[in-house]
Structures are given as C-alpha cells and as structure tokens.
C-alpha atoms as a PDB file:
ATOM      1  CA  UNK A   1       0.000   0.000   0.000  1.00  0.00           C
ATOM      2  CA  UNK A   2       1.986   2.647  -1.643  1.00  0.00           C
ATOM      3  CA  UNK A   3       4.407   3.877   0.950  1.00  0.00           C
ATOM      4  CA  UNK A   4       3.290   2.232   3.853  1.00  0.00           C
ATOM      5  CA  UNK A   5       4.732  -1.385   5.357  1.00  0.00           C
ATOM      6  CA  UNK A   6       2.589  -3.394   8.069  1.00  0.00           C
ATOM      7  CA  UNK A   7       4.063  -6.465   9.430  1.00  0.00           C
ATOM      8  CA  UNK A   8       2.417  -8.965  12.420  1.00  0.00           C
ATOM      9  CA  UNK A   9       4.734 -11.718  13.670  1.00  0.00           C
ATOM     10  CA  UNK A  10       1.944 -14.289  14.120  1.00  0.00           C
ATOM     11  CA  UNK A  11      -1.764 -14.161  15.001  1.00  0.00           C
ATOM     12  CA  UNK A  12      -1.168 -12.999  18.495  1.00  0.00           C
ATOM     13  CA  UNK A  13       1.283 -10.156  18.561  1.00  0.00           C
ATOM     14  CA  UNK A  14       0.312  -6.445  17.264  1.00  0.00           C
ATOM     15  CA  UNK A  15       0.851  -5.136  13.639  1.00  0.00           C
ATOM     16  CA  UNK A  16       4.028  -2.935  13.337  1.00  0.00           C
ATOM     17  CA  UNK A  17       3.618   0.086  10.691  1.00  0.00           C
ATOM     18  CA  UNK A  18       6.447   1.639   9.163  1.00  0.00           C
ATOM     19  CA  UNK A  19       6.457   4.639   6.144  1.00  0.00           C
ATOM     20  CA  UNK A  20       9.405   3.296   4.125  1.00  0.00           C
ATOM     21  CA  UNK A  21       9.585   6.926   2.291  1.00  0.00           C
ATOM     22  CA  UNK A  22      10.955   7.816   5.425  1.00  0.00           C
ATOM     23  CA  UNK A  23      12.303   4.901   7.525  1.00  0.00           C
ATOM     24  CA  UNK A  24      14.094   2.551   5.013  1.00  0.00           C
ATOM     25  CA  UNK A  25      15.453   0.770   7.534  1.00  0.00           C
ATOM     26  CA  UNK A  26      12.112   0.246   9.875  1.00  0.00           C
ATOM     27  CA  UNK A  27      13.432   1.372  12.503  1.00  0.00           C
ATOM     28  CA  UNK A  28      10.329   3.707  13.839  1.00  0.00           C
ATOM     29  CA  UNK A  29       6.882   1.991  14.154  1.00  0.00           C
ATOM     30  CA  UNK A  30       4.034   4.433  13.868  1.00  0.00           C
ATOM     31  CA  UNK A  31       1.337   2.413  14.517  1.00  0.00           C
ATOM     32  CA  UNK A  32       0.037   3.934  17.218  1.00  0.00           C
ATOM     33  CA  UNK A  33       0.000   6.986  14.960  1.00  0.00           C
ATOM     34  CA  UNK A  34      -2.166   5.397  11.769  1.00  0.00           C
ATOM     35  CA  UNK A  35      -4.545   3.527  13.652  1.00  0.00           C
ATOM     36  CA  UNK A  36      -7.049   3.417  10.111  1.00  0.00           C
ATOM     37  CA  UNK A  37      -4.075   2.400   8.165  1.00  0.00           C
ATOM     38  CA  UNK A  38      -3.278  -0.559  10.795  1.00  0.00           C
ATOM     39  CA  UNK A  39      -7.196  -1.311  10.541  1.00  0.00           C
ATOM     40  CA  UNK A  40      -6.599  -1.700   6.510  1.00  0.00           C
ATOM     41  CA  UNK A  41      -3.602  -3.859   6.576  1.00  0.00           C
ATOM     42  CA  UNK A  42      -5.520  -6.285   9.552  1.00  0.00           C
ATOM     43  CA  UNK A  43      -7.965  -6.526   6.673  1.00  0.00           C
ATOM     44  CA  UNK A  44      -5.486  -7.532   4.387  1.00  0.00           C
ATOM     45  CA  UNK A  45      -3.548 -10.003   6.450  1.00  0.00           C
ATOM     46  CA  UNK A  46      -6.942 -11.871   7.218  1.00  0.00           C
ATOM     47  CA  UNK A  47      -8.936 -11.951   3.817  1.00  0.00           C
ATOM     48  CA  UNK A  48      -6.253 -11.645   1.101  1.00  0.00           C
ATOM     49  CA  UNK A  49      -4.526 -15.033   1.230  1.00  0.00           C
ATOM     50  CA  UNK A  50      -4.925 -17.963   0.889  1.00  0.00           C
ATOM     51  CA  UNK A  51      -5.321 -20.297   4.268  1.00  0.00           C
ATOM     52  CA  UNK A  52      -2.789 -23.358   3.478  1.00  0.00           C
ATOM     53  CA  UNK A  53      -1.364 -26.040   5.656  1.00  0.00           C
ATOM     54  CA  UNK A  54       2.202 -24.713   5.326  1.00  0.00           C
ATOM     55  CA  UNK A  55       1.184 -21.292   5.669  1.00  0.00           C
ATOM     56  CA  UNK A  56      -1.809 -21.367   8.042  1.00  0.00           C
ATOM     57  CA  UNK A  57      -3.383 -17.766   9.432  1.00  0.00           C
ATOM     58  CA  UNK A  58      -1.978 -16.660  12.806  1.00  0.00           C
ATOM     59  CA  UNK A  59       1.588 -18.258  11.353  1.00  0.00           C
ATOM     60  CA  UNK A  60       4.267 -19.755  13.281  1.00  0.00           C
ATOM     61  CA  UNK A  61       5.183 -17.866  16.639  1.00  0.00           C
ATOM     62  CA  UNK A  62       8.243 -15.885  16.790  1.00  0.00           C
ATOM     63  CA  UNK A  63      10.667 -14.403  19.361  1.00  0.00           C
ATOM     64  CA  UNK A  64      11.396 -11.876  16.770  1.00  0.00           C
ATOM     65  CA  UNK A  65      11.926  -9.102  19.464  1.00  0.00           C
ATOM     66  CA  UNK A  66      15.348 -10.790  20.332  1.00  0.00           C
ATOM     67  CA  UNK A  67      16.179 -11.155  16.470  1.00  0.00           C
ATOM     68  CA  UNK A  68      19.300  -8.300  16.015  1.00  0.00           C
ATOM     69  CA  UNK A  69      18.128  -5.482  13.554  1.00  0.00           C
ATOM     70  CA  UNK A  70      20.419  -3.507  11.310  1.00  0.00           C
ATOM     71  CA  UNK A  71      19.795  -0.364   8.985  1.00  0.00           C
ATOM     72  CA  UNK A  72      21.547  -0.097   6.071  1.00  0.00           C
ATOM     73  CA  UNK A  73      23.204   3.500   5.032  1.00  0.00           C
ATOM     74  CA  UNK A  74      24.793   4.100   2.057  1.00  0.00           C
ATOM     75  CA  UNK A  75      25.285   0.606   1.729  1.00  0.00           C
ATOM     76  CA  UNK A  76      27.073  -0.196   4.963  1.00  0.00           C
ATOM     77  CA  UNK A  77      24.695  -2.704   7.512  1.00  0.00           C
ATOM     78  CA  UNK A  78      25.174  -0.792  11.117  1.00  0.00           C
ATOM     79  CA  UNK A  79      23.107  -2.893  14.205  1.00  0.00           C
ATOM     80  CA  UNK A  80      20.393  -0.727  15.608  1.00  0.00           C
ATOM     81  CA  UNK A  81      20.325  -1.504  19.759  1.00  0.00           C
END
C-alpha cells in the first residue's frame, strides 16, 4: 500500500507500521500513529490469502523481538540496539 509497510509476527502479537519513504530501515513503528491504516492492513492479512497447511493464518510464533536489527546507510549494515 503505496508507501506504507505493516508487518504482524503471528496471530497474536500487534501489527508494526512503518512509512518506508521515510524509515528505510524500519526502525520507527508508527502504529500507534495510523490507527485506520493498521485497521486496513488487519484486513489484508486476514482476507487476502490464501489459508494453506504450510502457511496457516496466525503463522508460526516468533521471538522476533530478540532477532538483532540492522539499517543499512549508504550501503554499509550498522546494528540498531
């Protein structure tokens, strides 16, 4: 959805927003901030796919918050604490 990025790590845990003209590296989640846009994307996650065995709805749950995250500028990967 043009500029916008949504991303849920499995059926239980919130949707992260990011605005990737702004925040390549998706770093700042502005969820809280787009609360419609969130709404949209929910929409999307639940009714625009298709409900398979190895890719069931509600996913596989992650412990994605201890997963490292980098940012890449001008082409150099940095870790973001």
């Amino acid at each position: 959805m043009d500029k916008w990025k949504a991303v849920r790590y499995g059926i239980d845990s919130d949707i992260e927003l990011y605005d990737l003209s702004t925040d390549e590296s998706e770093s700042q989640d502005i969820a809280a901030d787009h609360p419609a846009i969130v709404q949209q994307f929910d929409e999307i996650f639940e009714n625009e796919r298709d409900n398979t065995a190895c890719f069931p709805y509600g996913g596989v749950k992650q412990d994605y918050k201890s997963q490292d995250k980098y940012t890449n500028k001008n082409g150099n990967f940095e870790k973001i604490n």
